[in-house]
PDB file of N, CA and C in Angstrom:
ATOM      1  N   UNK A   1     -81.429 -36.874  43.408  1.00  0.00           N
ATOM      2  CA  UNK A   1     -80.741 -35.638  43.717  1.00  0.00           C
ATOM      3  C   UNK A   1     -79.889 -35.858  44.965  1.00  0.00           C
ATOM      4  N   UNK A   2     -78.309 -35.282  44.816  1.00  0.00           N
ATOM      5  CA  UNK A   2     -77.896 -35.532  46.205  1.00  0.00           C
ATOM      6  C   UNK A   2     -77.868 -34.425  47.447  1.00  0.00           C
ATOM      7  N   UNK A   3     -77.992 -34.807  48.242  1.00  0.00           N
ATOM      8  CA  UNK A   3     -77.710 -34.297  49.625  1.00  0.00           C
ATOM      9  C   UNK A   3     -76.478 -33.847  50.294  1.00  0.00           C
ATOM     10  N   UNK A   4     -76.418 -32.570  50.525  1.00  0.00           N
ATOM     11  CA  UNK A   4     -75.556 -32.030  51.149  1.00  0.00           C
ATOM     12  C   UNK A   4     -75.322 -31.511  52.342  1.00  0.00           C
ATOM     13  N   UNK A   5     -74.745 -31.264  53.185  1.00  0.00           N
ATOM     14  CA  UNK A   5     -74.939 -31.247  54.860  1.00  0.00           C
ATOM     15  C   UNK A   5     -73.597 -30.374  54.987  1.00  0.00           C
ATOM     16  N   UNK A   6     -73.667 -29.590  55.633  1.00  0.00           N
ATOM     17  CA  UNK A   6     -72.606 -27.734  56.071  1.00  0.00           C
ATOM     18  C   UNK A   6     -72.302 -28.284  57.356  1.00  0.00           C
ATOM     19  N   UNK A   7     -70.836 -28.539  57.170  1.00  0.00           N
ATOM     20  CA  UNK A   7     -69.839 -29.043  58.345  1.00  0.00           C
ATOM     21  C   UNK A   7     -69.894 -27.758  59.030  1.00  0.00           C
ATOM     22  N   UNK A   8     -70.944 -26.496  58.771  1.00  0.00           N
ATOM     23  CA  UNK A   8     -70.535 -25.413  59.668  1.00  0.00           C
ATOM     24  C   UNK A   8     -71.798 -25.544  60.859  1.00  0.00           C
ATOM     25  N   UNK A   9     -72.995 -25.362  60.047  1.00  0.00           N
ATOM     26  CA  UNK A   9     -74.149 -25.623  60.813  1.00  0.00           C
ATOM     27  C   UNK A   9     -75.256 -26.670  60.681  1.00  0.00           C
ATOM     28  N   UNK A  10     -75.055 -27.588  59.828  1.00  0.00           N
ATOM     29  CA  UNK A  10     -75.647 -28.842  59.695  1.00  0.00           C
ATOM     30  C   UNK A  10     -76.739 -28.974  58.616  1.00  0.00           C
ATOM     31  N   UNK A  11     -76.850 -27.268  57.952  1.00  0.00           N
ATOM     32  CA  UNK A  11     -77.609 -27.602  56.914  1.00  0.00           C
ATOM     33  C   UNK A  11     -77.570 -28.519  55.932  1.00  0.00           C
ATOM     34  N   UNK A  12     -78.653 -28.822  55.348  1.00  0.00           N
ATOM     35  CA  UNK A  12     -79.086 -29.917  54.231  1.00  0.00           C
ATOM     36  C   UNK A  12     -79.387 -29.280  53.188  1.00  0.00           C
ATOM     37  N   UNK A  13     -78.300 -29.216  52.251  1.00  0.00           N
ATOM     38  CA  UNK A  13     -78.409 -28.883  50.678  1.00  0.00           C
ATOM     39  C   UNK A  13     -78.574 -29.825  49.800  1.00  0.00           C
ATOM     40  N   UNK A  14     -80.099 -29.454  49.115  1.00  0.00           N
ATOM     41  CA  UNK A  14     -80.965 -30.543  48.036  1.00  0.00           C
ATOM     42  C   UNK A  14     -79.824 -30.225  46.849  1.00  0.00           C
ATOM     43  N   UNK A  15     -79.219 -30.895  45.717  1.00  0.00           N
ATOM     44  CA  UNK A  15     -78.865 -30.356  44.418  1.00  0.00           C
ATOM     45  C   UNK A  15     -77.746 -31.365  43.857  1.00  0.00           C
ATOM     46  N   UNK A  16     -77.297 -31.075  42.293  1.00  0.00           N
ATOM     47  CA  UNK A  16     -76.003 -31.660  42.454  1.00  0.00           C
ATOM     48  C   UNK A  16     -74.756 -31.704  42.979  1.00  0.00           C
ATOM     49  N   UNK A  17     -74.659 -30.221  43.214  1.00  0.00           N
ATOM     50  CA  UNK A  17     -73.206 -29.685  43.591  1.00  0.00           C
ATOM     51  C   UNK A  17     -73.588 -28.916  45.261  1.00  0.00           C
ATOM     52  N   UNK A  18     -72.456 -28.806  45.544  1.00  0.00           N
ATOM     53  CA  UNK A  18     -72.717 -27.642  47.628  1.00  0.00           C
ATOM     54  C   UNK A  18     -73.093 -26.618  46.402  1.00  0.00           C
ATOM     55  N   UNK A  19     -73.558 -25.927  47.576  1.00  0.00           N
ATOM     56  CA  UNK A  19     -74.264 -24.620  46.885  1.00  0.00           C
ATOM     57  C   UNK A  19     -72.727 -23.354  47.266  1.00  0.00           C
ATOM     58  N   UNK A  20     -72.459 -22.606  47.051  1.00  0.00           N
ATOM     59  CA  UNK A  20     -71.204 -21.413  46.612  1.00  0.00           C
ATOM     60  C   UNK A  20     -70.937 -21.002  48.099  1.00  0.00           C
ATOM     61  N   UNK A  21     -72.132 -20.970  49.313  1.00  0.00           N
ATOM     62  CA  UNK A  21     -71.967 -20.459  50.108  1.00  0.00           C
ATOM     63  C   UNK A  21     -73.373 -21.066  51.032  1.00  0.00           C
ATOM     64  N   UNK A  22     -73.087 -21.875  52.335  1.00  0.00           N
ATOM     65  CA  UNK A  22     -74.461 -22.334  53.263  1.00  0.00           C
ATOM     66  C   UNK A  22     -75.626 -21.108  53.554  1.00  0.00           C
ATOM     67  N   UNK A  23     -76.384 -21.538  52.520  1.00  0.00           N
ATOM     68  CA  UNK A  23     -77.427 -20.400  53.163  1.00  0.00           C
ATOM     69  C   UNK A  23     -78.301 -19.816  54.747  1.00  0.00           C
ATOM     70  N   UNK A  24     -77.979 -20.845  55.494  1.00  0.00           N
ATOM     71  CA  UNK A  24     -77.694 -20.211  56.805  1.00  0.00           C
ATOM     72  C   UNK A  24     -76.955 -19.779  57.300  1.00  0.00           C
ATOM     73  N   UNK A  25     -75.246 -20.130  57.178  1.00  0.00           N
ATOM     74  CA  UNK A  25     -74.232 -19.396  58.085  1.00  0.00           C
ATOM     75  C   UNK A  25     -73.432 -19.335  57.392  1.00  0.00           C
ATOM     76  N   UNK A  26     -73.676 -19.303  55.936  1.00  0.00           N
ATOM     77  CA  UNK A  26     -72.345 -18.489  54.988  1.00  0.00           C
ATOM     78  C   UNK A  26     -70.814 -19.223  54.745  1.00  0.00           C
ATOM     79  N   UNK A  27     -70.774 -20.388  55.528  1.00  0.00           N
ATOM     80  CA  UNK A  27     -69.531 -21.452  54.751  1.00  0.00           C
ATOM     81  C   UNK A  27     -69.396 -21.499  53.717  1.00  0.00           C
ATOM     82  N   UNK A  28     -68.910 -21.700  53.035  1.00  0.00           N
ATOM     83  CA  UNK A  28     -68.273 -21.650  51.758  1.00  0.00           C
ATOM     84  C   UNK A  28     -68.449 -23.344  51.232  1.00  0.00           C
ATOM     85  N   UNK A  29     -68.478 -23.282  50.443  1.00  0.00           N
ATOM     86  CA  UNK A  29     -68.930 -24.600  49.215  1.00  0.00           C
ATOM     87  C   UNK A  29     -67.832 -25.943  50.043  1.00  0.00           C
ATOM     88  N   UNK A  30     -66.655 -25.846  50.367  1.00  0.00           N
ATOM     89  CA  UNK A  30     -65.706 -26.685  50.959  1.00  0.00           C
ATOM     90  C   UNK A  30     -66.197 -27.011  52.197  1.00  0.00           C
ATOM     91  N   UNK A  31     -66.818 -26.764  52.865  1.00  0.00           N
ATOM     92  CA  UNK A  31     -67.834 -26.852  54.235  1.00  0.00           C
ATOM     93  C   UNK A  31     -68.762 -27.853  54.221  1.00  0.00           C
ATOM     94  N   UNK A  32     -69.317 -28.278  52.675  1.00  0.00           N
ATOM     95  CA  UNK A  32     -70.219 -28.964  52.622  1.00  0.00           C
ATOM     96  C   UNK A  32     -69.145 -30.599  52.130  1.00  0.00           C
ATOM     97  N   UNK A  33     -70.263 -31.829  52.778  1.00  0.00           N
ATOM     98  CA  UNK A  33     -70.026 -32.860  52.205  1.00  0.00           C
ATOM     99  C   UNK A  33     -71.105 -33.561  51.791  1.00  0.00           C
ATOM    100  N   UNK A  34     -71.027 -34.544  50.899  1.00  0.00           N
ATOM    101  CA  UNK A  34     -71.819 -35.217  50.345  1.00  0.00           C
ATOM    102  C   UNK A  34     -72.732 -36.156  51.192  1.00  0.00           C
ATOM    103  N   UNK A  35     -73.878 -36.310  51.340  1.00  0.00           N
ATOM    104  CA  UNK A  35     -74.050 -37.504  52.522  1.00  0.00           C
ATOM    105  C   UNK A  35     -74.216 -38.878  51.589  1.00  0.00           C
ATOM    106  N   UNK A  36     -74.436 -39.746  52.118  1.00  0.00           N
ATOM    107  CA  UNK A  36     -74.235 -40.916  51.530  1.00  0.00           C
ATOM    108  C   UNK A  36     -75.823 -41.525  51.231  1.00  0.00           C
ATOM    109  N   UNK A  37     -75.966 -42.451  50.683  1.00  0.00           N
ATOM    110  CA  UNK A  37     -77.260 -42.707  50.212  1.00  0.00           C
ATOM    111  C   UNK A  37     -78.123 -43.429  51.196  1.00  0.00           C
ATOM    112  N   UNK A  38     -77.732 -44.002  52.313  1.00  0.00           N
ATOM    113  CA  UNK A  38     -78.709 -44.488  53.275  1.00  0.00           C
ATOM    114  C   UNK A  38     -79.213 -42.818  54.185  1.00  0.00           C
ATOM    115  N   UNK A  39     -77.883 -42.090  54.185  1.00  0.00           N
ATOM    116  CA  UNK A  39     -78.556 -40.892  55.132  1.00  0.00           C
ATOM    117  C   UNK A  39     -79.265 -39.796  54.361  1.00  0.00           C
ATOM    118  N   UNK A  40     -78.851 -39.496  53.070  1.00  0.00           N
ATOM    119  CA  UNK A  40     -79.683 -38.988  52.671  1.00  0.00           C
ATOM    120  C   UNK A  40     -81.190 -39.583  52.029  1.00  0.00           C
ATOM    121  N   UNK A  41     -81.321 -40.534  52.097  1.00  0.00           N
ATOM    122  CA  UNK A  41     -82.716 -41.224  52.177  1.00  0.00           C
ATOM    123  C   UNK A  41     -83.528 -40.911  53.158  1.00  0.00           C
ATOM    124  N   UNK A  42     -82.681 -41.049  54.721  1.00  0.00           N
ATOM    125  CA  UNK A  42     -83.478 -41.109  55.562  1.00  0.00           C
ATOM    126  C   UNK A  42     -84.185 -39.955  56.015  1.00  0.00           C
ATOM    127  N   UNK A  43     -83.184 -38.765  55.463  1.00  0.00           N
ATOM    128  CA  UNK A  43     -83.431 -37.293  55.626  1.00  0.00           C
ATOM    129  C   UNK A  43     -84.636 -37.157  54.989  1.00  0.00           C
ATOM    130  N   UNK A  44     -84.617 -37.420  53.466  1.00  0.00           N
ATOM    131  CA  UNK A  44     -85.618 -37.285  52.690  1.00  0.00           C
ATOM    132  C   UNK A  44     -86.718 -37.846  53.278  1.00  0.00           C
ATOM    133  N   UNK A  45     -86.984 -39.095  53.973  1.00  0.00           N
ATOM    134  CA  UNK A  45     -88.035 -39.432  54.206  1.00  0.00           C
ATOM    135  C   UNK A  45     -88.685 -39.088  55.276  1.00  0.00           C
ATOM    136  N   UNK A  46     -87.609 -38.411  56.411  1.00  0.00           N
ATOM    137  CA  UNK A  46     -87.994 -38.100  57.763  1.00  0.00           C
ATOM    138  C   UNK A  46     -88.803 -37.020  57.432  1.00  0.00           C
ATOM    139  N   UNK A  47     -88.465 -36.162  56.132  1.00  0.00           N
ATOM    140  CA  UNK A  47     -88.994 -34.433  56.235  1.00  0.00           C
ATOM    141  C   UNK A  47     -90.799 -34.321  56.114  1.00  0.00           C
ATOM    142  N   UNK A  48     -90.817 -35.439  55.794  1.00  0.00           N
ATOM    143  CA  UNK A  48     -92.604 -35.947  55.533  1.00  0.00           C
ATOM    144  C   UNK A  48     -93.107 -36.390  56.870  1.00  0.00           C
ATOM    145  N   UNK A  49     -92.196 -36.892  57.758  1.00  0.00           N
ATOM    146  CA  UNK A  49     -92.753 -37.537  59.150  1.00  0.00           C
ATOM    147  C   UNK A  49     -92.771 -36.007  60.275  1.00  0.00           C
ATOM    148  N   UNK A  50     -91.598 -35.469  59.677  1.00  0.00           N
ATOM    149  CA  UNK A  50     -91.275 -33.918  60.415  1.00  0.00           C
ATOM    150  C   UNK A  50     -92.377 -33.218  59.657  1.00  0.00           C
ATOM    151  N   UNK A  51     -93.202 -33.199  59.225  1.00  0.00           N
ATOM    152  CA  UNK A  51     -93.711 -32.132  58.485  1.00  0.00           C
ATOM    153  C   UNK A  51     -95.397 -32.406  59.114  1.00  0.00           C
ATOM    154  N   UNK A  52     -95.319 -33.774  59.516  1.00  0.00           N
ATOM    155  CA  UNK A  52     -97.102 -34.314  60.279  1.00  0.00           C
ATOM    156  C   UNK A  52     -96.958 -33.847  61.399  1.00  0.00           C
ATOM    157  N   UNK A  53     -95.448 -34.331  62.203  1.00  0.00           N
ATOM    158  CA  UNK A  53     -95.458 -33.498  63.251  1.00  0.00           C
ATOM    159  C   UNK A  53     -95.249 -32.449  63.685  1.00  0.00           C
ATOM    160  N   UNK A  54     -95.249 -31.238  62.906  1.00  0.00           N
ATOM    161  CA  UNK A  54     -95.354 -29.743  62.987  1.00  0.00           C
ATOM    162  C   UNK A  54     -96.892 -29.275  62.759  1.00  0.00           C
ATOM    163  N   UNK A  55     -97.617 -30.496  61.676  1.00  0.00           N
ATOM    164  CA  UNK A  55     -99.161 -29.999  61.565  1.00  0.00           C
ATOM    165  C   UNK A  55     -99.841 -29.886  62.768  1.00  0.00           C
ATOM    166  N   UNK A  56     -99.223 -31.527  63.553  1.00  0.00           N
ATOM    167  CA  UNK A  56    -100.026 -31.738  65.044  1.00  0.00           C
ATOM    168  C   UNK A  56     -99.406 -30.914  65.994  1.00  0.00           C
ATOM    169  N   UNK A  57     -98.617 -30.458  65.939  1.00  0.00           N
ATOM    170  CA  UNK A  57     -98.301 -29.474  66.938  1.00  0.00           C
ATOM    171  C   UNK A  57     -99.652 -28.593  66.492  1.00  0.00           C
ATOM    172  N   UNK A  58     -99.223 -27.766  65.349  1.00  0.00           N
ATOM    173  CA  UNK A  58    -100.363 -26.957  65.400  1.00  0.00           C
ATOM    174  C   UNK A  58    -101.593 -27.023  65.446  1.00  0.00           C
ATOM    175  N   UNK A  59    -101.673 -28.206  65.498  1.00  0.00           N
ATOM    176  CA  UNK A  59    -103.374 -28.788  65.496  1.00  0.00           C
ATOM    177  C   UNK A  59    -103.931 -28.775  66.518  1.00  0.00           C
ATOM    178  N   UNK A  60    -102.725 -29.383  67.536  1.00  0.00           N
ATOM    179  CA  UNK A  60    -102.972 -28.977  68.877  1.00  0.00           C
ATOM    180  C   UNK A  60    -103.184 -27.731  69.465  1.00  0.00           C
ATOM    181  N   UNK A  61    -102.505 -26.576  68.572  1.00  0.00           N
ATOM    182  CA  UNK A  61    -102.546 -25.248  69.827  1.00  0.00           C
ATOM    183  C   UNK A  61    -103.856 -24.843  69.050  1.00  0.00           C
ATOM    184  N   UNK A  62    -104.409 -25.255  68.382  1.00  0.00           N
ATOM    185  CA  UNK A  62    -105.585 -24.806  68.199  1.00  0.00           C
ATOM    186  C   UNK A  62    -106.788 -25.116  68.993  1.00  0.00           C
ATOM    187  N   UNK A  63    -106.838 -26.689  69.072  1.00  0.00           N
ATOM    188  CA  UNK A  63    -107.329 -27.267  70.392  1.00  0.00           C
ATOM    189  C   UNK A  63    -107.307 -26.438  71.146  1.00  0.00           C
ATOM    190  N   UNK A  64    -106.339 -26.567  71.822  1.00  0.00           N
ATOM    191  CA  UNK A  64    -106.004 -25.755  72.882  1.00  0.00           C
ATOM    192  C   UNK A  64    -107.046 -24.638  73.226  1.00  0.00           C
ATOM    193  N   UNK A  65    -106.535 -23.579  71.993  1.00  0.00           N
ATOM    194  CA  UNK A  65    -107.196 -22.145  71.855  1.00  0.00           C
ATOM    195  C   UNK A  65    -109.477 -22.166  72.204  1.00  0.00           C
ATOM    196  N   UNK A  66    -109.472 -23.484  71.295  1.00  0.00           N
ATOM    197  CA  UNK A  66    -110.592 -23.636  71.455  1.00  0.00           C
ATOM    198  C   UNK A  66    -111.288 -24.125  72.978  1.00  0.00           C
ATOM    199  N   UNK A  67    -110.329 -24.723  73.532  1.00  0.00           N
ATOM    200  CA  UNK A  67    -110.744 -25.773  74.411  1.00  0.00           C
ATOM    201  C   UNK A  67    -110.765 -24.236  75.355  1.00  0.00           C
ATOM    202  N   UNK A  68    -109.816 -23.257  75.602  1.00  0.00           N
ATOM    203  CA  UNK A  68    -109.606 -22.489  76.424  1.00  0.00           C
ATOM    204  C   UNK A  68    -110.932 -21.379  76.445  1.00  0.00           C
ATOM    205  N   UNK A  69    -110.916 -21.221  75.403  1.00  0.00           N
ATOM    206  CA  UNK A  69    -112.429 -20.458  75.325  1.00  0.00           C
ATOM    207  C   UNK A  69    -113.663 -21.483  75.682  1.00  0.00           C
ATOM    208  N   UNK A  70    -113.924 -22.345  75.748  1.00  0.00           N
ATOM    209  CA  UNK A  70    -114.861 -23.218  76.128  1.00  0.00           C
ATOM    210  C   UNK A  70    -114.563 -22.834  77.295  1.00  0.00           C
ATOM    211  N   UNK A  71    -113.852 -23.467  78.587  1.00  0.00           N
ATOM    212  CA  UNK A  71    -113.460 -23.278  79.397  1.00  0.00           C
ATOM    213  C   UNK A  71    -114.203 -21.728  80.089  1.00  0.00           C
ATOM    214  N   UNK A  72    -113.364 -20.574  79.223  1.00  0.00           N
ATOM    215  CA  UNK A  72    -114.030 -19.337  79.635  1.00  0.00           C
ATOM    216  C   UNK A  72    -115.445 -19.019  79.660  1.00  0.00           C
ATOM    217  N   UNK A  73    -116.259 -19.955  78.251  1.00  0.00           N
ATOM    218  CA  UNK A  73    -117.488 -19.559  78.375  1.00  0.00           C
ATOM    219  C   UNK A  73    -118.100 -20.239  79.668  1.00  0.00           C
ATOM    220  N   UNK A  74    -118.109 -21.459  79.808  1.00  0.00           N
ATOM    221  CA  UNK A  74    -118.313 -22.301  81.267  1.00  0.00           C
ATOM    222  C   UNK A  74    -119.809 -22.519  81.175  1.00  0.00           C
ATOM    223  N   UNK A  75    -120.527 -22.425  80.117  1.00  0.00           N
ATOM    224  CA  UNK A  75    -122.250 -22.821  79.910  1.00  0.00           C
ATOM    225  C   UNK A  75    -122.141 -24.206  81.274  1.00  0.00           C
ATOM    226  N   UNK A  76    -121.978 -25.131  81.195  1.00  0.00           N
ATOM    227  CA  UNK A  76    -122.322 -25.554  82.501  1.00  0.00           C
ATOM    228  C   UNK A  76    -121.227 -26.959  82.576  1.00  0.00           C
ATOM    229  N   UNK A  77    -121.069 -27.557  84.012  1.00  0.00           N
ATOM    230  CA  UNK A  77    -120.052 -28.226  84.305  1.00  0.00           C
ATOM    231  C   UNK A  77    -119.297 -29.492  83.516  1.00  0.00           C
ATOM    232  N   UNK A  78    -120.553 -30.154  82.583  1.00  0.00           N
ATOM    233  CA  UNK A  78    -120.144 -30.942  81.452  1.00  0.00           C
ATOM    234  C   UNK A  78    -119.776 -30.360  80.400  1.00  0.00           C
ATOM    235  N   UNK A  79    -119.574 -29.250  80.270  1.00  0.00           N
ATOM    236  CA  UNK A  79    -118.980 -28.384  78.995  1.00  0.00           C
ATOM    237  C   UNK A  79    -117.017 -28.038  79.302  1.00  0.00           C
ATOM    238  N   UNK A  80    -117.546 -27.916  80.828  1.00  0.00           N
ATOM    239  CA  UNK A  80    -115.988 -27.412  81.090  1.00  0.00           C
ATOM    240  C   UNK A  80    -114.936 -28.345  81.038  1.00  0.00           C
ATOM    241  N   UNK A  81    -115.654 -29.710  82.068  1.00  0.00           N
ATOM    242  CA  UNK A  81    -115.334 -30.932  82.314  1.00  0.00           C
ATOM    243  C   UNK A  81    -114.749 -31.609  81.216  1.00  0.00           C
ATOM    244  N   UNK A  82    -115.572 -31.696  80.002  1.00  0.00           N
ATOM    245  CA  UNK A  82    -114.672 -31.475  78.282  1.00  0.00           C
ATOM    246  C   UNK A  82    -113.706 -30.775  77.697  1.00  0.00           C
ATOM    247  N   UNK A  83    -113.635 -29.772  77.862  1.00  0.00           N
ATOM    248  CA  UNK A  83    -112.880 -28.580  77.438  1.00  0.00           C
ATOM    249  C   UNK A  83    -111.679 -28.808  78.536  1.00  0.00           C
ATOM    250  N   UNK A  84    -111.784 -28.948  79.607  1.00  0.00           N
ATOM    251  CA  UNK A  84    -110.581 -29.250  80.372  1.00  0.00           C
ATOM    252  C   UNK A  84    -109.756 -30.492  80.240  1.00  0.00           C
ATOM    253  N   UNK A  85    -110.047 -31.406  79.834  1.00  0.00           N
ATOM    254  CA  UNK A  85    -109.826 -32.877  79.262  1.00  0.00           C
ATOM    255  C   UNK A  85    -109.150 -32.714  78.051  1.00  0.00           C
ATOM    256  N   UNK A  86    -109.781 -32.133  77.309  1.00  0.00           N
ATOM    257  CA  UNK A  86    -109.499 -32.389  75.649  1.00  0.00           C
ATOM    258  C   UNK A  86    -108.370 -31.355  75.895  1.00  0.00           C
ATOM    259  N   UNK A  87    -108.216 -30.365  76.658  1.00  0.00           N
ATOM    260  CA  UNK A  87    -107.053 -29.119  76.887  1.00  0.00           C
ATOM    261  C   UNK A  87    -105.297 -30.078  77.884  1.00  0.00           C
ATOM    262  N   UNK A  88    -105.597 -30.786  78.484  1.00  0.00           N
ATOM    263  CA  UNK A  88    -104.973 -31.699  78.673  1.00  0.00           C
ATOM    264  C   UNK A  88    -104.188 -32.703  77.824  1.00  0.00           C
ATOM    265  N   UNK A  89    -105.780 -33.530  76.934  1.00  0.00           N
ATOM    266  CA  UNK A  89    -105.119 -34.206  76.210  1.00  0.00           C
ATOM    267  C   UNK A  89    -103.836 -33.576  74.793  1.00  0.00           C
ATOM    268  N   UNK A  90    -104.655 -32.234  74.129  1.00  0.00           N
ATOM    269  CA  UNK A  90    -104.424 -31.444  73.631  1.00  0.00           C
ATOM    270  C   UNK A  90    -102.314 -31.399  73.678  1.00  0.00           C
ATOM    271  N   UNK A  91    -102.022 -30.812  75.032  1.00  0.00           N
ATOM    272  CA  UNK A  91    -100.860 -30.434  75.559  1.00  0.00           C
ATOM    273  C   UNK A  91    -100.029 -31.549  75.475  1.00  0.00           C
ATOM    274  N   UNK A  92    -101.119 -32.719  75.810  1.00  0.00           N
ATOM    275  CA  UNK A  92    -100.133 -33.974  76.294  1.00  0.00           C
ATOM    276  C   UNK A  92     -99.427 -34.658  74.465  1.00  0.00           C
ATOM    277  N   UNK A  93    -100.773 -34.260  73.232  1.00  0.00           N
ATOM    278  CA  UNK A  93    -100.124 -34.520  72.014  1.00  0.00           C
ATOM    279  C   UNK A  93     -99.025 -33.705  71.660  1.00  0.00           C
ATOM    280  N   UNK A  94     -99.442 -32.308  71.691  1.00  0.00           N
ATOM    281  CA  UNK A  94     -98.082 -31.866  71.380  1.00  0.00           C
ATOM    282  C   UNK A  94     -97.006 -32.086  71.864  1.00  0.00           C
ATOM    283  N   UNK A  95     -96.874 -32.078  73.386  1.00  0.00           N
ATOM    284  CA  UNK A  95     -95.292 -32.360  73.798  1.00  0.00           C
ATOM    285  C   UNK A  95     -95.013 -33.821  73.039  1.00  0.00           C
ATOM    286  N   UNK A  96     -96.195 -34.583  73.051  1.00  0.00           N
ATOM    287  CA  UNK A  96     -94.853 -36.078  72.725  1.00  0.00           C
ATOM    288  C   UNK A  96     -94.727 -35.613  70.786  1.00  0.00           C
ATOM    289  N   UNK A  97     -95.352 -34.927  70.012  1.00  0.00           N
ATOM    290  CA  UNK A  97     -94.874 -34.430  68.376  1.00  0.00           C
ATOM    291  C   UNK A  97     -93.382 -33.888  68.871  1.00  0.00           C
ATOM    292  N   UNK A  98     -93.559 -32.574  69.810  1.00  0.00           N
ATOM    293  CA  UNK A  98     -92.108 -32.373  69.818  1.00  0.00           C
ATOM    294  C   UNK A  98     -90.656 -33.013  70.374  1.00  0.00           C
ATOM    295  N   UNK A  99     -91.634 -33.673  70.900  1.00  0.00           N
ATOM    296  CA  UNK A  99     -90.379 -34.956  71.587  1.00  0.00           C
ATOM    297  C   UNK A  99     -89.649 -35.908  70.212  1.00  0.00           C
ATOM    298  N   UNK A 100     -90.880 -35.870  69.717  1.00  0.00           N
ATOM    299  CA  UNK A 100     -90.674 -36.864  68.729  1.00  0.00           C
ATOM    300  C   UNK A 100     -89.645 -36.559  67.885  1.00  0.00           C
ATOM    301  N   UNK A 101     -89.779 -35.192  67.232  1.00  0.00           N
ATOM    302  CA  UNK A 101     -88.969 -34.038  66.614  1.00  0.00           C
ATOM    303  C   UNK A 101     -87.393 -33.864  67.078  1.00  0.00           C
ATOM    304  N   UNK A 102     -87.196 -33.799  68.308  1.00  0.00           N
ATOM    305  CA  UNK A 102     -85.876 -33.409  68.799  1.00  0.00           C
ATOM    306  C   UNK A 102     -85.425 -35.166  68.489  1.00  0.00           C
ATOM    307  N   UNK A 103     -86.193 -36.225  69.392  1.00  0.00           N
ATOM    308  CA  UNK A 103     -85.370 -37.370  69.219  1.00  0.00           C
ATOM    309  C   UNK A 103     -84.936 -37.820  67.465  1.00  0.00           C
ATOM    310  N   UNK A 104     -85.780 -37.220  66.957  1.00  0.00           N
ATOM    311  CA  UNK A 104     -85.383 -37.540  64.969  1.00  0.00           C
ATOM    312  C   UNK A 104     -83.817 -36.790  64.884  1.00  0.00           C
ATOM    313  N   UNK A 105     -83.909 -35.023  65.465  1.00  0.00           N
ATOM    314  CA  UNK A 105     -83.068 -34.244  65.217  1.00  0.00           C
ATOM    315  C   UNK A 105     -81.180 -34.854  65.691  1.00  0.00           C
ATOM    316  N   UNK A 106     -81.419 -35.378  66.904  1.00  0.00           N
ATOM    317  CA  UNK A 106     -80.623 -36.239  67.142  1.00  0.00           C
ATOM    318  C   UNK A 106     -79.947 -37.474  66.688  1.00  0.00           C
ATOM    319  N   UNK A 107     -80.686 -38.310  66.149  1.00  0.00           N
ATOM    320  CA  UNK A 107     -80.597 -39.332  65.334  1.00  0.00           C
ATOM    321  C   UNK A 107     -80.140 -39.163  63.412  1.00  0.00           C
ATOM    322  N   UNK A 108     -80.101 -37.663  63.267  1.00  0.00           N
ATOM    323  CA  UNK A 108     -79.985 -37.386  61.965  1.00  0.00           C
ATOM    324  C   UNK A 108     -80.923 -37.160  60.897  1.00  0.00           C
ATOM    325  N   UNK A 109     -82.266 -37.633  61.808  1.00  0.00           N
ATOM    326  CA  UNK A 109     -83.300 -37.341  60.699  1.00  0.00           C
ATOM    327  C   UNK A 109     -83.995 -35.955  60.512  1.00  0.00           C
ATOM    328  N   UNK A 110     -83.276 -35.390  59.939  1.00  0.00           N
ATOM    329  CA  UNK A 110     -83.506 -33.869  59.868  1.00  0.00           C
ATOM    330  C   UNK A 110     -82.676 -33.490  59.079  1.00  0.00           C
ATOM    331  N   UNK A 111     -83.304 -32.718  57.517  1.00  0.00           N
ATOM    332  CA  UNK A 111     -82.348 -31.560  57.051  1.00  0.00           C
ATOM    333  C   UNK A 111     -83.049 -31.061  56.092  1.00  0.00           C
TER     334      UNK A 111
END
């Protein structure tokens, strides 16, 4: 299937043909161009690498959520001492998923 990309806002249209009108910002079918077969590969394959790193984001703020209530309950100093660690490490995964994310977005691997 080919890949299409909106010279208006950078969307990525899956299909044979541009679609009549960019379903994000309404360009018109002439807006779109074809991408070529190494970039639309890479798109295709990035959306599976983009898609682990949106799980771990959220995987993380769950951490998080948990680690923070640990924290609040505070049963005793090796409980917190954990919960403050893993709330750390927690933060420190997500920022580098979303790092990871913008540097793909840049590079083209995204649509």
């Amino acid at each position: 299937m080919k890949k299409w990309k909106c010279g208006g806002c950078g969307f990525v249209w899956d299909g044979e043909t541009a679609p009549a009108a960019c379903p994000k910002c309404g360009a018109p079918a002439e807006k779109f161009e074809a991408m070529d077969e190494a970039a639309a590969n890479l798109v295709e394959r990035s959306r599976h690498t983009n898609s682990l790193h949106a799980r771990l984001i959220a995987l993380s703020r769950d951490v998080e959520a948990v680690c923070k209530d640990g924290i609040a309950d505070a049963l005793d100093p090796g409980c917190v001492d954990v919960f403050e660690k893993s709330l750390a490490h927690a933060y420190e995964v997500m920022k580098m998923a979303m790092t990871e994310m913008a540097v793909h977005v840049g590079k083209g691997k995204w649509g």
